[in-house]
N, C-alpha and C. Protein backbone atom coordinates (compact mmCIF):
# COMPACT_ATOMS: atom_id res chain seq x y z
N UNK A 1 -63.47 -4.72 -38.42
CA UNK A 1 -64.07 -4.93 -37.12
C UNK A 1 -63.86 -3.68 -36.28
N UNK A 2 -64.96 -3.21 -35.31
CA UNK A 2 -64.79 -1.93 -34.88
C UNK A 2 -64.68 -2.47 -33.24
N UNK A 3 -63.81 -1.08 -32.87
CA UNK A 3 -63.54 -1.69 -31.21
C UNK A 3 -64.41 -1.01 -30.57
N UNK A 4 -65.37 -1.94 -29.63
CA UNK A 4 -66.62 -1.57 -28.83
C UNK A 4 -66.01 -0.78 -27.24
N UNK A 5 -66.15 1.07 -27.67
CA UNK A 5 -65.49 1.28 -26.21
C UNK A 5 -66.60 1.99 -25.07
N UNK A 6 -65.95 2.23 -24.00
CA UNK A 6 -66.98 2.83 -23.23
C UNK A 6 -67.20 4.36 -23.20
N UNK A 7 -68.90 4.21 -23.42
CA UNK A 7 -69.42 5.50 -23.67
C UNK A 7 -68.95 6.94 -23.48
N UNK A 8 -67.65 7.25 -22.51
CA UNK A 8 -67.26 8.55 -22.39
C UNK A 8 -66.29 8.55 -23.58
N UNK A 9 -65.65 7.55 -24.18
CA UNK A 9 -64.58 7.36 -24.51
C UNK A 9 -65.38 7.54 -26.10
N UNK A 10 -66.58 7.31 -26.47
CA UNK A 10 -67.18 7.17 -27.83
C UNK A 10 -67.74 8.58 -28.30
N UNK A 11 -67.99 9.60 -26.98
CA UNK A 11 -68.13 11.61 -26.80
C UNK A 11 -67.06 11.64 -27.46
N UNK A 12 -65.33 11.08 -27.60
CA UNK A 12 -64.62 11.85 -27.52
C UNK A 12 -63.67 11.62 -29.03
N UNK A 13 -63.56 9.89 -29.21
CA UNK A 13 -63.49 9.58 -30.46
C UNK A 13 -64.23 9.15 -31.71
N UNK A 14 -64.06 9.10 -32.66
CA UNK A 14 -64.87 8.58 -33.87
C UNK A 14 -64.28 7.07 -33.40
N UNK A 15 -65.42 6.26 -34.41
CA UNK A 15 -64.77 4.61 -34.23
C UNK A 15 -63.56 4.88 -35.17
N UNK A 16 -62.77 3.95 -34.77
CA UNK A 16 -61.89 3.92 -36.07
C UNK A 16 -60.84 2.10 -35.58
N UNK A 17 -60.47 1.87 -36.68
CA UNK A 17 -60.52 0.11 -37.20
C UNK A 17 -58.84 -0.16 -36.35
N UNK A 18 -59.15 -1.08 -35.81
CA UNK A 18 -57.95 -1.34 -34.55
C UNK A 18 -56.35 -1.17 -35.11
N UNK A 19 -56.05 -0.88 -36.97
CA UNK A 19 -54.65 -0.49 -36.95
C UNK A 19 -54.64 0.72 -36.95
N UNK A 20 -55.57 1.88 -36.94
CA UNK A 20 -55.40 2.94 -37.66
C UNK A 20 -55.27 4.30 -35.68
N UNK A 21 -54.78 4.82 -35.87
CA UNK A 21 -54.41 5.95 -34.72
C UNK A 21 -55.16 6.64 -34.74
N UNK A 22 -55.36 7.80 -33.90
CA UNK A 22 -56.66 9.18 -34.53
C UNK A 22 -55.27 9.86 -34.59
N UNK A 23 -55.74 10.82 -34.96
CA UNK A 23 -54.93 12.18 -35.85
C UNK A 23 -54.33 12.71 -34.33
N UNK A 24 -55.00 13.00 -33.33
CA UNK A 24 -54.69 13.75 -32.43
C UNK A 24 -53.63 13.10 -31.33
N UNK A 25 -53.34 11.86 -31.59
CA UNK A 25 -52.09 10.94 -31.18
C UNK A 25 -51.15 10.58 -32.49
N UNK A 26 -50.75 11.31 -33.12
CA UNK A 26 -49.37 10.42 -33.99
C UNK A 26 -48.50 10.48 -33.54
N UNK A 27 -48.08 11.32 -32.25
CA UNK A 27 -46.92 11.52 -31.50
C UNK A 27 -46.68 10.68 -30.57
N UNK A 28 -45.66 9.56 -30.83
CA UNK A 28 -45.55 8.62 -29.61
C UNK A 28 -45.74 9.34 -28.07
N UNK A 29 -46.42 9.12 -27.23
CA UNK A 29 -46.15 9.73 -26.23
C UNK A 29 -44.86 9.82 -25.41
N UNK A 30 -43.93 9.26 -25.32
CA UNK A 30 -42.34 9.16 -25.01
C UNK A 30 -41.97 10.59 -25.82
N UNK A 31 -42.29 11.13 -26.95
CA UNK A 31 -41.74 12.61 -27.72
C UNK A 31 -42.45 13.89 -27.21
N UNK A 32 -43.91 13.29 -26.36
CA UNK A 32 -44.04 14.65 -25.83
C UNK A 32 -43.43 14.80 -24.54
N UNK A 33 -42.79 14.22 -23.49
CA UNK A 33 -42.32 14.20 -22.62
C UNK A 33 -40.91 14.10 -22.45
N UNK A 34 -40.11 14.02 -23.42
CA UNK A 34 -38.91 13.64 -23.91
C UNK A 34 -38.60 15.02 -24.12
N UNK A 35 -37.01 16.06 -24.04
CA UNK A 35 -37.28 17.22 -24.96
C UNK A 35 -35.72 16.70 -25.93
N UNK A 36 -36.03 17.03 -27.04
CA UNK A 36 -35.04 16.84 -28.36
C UNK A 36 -33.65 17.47 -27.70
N UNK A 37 -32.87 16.46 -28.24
CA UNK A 37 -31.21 16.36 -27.87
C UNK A 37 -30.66 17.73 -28.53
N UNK A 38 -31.06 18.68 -29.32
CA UNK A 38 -30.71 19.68 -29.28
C UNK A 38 -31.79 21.14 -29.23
N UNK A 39 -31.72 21.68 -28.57
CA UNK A 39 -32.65 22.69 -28.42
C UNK A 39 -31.67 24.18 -29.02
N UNK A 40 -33.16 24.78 -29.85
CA UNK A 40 -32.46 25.96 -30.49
C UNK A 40 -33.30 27.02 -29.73
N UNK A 41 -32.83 28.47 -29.42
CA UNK A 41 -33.24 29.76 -28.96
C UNK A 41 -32.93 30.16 -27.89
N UNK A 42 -32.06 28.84 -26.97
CA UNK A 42 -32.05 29.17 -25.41
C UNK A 42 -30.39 28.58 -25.03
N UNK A 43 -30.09 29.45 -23.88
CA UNK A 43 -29.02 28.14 -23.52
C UNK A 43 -28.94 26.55 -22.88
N UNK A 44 -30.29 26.82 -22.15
CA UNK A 44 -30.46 25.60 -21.71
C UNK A 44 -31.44 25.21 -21.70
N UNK A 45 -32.03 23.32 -21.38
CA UNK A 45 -33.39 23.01 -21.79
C UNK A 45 -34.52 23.33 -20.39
N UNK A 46 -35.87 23.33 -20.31
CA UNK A 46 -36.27 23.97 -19.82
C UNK A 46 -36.75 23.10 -18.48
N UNK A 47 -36.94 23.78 -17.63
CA UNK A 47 -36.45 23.37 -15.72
C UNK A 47 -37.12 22.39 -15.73
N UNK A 48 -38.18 21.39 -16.46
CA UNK A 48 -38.79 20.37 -16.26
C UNK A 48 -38.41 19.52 -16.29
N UNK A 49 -37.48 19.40 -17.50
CA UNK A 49 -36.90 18.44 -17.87
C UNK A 49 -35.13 18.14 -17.30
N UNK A 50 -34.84 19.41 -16.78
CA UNK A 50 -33.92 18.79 -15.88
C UNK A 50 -33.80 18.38 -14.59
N UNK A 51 -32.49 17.55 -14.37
CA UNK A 51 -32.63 17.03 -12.97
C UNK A 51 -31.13 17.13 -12.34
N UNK A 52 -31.31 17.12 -10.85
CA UNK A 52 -29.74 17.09 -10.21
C UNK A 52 -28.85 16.24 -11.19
N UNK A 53 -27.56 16.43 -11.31
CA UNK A 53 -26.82 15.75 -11.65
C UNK A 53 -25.53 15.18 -11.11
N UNK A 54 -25.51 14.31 -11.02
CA UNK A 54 -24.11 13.91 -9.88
C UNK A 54 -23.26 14.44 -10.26
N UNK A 55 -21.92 15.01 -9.19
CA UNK A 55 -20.56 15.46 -9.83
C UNK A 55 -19.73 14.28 -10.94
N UNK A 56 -19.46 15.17 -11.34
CA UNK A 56 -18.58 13.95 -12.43
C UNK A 56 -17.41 13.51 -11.43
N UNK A 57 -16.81 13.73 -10.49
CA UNK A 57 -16.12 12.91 -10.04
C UNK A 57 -16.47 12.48 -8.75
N UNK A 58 -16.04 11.05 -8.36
CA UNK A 58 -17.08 10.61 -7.04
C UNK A 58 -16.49 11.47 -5.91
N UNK A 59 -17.06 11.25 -4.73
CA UNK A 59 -16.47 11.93 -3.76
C UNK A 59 -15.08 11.15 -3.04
N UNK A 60 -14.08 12.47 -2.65
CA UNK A 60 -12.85 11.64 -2.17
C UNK A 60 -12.65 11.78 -1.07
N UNK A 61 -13.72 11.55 -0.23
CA UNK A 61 -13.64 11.86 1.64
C UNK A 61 -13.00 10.10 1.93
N UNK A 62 -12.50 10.05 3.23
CA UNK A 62 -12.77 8.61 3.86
C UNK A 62 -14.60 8.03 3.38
N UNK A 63 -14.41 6.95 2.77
CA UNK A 63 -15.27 6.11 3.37
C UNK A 63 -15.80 5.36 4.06
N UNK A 64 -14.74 5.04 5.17
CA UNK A 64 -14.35 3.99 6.33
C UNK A 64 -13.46 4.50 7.46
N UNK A 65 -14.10 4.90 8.24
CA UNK A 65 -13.90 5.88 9.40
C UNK A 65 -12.58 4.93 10.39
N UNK A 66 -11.98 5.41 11.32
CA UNK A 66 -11.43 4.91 12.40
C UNK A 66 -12.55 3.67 13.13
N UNK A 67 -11.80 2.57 13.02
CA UNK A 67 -12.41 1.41 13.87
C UNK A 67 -13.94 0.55 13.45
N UNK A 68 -14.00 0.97 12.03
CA UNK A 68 -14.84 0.22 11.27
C UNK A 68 -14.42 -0.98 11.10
N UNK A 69 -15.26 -1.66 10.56
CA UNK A 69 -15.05 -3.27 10.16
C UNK A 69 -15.23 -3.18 8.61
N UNK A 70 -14.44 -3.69 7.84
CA UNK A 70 -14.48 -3.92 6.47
C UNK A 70 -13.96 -5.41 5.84
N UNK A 71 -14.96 -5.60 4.92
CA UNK A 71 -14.83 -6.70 4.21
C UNK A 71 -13.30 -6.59 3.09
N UNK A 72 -12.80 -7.31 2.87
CA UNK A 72 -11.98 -7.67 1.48
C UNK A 72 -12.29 -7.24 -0.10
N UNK A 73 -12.02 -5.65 -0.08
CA UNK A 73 -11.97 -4.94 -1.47
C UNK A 73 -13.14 -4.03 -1.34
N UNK A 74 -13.50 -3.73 -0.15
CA UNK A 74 -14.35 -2.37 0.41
C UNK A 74 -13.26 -1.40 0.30
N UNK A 75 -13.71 0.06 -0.21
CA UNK A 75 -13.09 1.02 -1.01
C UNK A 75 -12.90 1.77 0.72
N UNK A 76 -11.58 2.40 1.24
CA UNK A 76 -11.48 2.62 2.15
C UNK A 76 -11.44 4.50 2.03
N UNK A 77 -10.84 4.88 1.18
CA UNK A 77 -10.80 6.29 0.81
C UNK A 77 -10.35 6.64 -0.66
N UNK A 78 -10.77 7.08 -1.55
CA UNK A 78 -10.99 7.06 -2.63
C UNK A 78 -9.63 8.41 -2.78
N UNK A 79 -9.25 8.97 -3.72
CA UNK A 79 -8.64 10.24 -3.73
C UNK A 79 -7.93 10.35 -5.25
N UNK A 80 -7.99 11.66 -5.90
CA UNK A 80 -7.41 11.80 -7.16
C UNK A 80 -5.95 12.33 -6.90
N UNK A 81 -5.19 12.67 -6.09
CA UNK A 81 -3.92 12.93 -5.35
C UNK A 81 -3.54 12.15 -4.19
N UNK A 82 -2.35 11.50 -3.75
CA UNK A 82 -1.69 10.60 -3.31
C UNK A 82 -2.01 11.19 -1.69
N UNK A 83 -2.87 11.37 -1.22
CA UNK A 83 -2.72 12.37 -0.15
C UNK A 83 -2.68 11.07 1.15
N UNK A 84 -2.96 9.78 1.28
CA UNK A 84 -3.04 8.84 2.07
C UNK A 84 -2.42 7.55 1.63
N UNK A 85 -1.82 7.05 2.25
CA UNK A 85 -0.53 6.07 1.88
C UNK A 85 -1.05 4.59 2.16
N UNK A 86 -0.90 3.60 1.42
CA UNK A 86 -1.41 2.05 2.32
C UNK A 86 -0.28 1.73 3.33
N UNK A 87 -0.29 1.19 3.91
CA UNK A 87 0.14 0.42 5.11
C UNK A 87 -0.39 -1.64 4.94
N UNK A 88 -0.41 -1.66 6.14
CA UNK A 88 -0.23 -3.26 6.23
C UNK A 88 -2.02 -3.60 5.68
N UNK A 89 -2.09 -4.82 4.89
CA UNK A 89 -3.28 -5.34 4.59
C UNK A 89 -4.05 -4.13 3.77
N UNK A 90 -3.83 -2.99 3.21
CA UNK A 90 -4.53 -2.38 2.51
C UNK A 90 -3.70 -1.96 0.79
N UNK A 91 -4.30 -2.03 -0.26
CA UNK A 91 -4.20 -2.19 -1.43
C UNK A 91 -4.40 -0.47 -2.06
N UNK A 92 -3.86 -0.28 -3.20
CA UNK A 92 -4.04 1.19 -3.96
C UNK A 92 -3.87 0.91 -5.13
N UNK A 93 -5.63 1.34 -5.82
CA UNK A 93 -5.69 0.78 -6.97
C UNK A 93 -5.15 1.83 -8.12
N UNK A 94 -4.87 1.58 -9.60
CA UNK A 94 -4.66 2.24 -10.22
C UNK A 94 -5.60 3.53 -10.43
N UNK A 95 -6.38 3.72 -9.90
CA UNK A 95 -6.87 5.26 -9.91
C UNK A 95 -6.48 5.71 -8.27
N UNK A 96 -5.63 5.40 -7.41
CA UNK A 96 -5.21 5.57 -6.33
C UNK A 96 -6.01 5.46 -5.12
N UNK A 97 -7.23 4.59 -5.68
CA UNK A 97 -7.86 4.69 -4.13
C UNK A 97 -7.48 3.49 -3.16
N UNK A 98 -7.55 3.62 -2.02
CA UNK A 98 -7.58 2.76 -1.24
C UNK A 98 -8.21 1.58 -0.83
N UNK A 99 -8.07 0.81 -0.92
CA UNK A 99 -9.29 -0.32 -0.66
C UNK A 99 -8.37 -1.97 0.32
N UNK A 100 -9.42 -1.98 0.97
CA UNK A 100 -8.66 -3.70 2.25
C UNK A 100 -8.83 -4.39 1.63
N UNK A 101 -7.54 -5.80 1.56
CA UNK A 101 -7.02 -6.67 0.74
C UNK A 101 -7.50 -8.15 2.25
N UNK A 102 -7.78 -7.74 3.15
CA UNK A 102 -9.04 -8.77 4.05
C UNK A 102 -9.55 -8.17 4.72
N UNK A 103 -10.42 -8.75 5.10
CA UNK A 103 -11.32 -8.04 6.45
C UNK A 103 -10.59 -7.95 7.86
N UNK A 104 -11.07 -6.97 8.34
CA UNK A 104 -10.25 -6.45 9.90
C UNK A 104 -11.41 -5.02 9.88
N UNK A 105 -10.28 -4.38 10.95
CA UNK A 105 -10.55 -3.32 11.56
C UNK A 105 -9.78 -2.12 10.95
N UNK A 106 -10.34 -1.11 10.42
CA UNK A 106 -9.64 0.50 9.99
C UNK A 106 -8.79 0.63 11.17
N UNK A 107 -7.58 1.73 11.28
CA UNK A 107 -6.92 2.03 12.09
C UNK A 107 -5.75 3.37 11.24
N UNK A 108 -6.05 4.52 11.10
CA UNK A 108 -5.15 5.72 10.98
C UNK A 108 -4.20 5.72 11.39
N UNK A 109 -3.04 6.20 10.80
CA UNK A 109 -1.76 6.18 11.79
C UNK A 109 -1.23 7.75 10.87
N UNK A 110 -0.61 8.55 12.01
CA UNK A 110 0.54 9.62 10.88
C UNK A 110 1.47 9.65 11.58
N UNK A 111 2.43 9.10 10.81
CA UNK A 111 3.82 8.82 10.77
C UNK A 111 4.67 10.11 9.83
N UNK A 112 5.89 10.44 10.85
CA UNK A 112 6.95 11.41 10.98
C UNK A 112 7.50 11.08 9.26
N UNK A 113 7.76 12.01 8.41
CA UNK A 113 8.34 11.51 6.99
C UNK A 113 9.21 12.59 6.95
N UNK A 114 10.28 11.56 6.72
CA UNK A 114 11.71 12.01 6.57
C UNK A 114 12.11 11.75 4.96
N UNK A 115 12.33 12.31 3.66
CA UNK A 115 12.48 12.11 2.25
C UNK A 115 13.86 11.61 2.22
N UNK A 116 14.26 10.77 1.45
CA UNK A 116 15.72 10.50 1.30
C UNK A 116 16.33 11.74 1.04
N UNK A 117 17.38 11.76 1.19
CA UNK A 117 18.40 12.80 0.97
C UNK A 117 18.11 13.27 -0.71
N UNK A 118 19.06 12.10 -1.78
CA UNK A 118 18.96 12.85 -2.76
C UNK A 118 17.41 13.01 -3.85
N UNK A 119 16.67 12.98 -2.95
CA UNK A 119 14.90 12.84 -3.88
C UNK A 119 14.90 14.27 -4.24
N UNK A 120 13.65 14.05 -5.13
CA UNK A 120 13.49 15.52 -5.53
C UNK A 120 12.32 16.36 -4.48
N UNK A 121 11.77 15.71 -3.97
CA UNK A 121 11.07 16.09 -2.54
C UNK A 121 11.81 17.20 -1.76
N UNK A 122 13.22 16.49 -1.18
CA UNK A 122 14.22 17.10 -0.44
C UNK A 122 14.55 18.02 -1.10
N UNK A 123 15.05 18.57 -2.53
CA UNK A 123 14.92 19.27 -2.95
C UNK A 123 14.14 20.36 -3.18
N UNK A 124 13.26 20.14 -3.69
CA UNK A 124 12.16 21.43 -4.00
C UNK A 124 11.17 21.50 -2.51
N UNK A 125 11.13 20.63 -1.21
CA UNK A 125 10.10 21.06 -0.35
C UNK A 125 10.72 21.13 0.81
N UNK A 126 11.90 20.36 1.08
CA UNK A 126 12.38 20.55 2.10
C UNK A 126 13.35 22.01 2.34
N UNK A 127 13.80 22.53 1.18
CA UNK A 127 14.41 23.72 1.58
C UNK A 127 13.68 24.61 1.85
N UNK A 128 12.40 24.84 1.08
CA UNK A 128 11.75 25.96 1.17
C UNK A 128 10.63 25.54 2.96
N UNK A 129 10.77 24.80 3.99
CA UNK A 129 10.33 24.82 4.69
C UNK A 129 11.23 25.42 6.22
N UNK A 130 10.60 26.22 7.22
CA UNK A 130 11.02 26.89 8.09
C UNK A 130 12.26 25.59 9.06
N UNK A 131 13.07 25.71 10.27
CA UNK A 131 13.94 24.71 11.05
C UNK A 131 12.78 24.91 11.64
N UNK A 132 13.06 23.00 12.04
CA UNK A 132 12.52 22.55 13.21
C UNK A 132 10.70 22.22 12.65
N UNK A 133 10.16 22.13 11.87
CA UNK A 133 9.14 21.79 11.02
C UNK A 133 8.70 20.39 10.42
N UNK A 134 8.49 19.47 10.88
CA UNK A 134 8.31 17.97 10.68
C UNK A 134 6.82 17.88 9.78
N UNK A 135 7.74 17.10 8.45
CA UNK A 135 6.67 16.41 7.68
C UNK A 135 5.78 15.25 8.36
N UNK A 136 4.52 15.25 8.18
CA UNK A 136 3.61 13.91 8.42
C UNK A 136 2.68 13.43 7.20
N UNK A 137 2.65 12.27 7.62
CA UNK A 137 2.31 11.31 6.24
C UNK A 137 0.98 10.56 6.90
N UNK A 138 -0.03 10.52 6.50
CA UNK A 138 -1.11 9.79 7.04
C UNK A 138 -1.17 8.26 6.24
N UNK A 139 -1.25 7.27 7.02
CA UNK A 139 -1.50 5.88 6.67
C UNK A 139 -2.58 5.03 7.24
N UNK A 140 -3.09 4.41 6.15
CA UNK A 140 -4.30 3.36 6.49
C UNK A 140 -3.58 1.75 6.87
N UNK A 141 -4.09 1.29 7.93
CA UNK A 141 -3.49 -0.19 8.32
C UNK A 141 -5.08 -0.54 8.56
N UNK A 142 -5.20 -2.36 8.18
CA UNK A 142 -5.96 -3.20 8.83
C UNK A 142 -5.27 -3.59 9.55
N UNK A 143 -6.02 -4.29 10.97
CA UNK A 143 -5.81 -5.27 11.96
C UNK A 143 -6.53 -5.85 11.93
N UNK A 144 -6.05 -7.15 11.23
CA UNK A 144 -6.95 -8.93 10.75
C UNK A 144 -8.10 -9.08 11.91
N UNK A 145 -8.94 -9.76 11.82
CA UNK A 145 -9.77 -10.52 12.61
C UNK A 145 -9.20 -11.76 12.51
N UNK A 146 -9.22 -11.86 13.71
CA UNK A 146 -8.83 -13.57 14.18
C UNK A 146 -9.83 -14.79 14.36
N UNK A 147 -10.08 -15.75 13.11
CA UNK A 147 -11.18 -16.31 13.06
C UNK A 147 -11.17 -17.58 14.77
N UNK A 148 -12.36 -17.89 15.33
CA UNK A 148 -12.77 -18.08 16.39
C UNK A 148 -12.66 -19.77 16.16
N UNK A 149 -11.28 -20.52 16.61
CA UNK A 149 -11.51 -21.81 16.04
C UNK A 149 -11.80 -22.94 17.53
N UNK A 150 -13.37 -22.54 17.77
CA UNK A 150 -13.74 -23.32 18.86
C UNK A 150 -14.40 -23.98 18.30
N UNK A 151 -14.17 -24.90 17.88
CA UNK A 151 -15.45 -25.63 16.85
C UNK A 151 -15.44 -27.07 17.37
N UNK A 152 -16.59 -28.02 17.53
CA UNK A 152 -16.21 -29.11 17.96
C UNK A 152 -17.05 -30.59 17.70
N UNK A 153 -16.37 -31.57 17.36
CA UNK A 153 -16.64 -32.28 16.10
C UNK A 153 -17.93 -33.18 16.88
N UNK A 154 -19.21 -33.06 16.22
CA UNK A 154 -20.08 -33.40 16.85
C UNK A 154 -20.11 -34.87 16.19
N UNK A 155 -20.32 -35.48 14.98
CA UNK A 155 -20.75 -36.33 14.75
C UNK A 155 -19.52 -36.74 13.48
N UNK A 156 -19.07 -37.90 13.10
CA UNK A 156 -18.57 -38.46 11.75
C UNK A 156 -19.46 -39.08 10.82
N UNK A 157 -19.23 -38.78 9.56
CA UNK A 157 -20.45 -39.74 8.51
C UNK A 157 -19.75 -40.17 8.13
């Protein structure tokens, strides 16, 4: 059975029987637009086919500014070094980021840090620093929201 097509389309192909391809398509079209996982002659594949690529590691700014509102396990500041400490109502997950354990309000604090005596801190950072030179430690605190219990009993079933 031959497939009946329209006349521009019959200029351009021979008939041919609905399993069979023409010669001038055997190439899935996905392979001409696709370029092969290894390319030989160049260092890299060619500007068409590439695209921005995200950094491989996410970004470690604050995500949750002073006096935001955040939900329960919203990521508060992300970081690959210990550089921000939790405080009250906020959590630090095993890749060290920060994230609120309920909803409230962000609130920064940097607090004066004094190292115990025999740490190795006191050791290796406190000597080599000038008299009279105070460590600070930056910390994330929530302050809860206080749910609104005006509620008032309209009807019993």
């Amino acid at each position: 059975m031959l497939r009946t097509l329209p006349c521009w389309e019959e200029t351009l192909l021979v008939h041919y029987h609905p399993g069979q391809v023409p010669p001038s398509r055997t190439k899935p079209i996905g392979a001409l637009l696709n370029p092969p996982s290894k390319i030989t002659g160049g260092p890299a594949k060619s500007s068409l086919f590439t695209a921005a690529k995200p950094p491989s590691h996410p970004s470690t700014g604050y995500k949750k500014t002073e006096g935001a509102f955040v939900h329960a396990g919203n990521t508060l500041a992300p970081q690959r070094i210990t550089r921000r400490h939790p405080r009250a109502h906020v959590g630090m997950g095993c890749n060290k980021a920060l994230c609120a354990l309920e909803d409230g309000t962000v609130r920064f604090t940097k607090e004066v840090y004094v190292p115990p005596p025999c740490s190795q801190e006191s050791r290796e950072v406190i000597c080599r620093l000038p008299k009279g030179v105070v460590l600070y430690k930056t910390f994330i605190n929530l302050v809860l929201t206080k749910e609104v219990e005006s509620f008032k009993l309209v009807t019993m079933l």
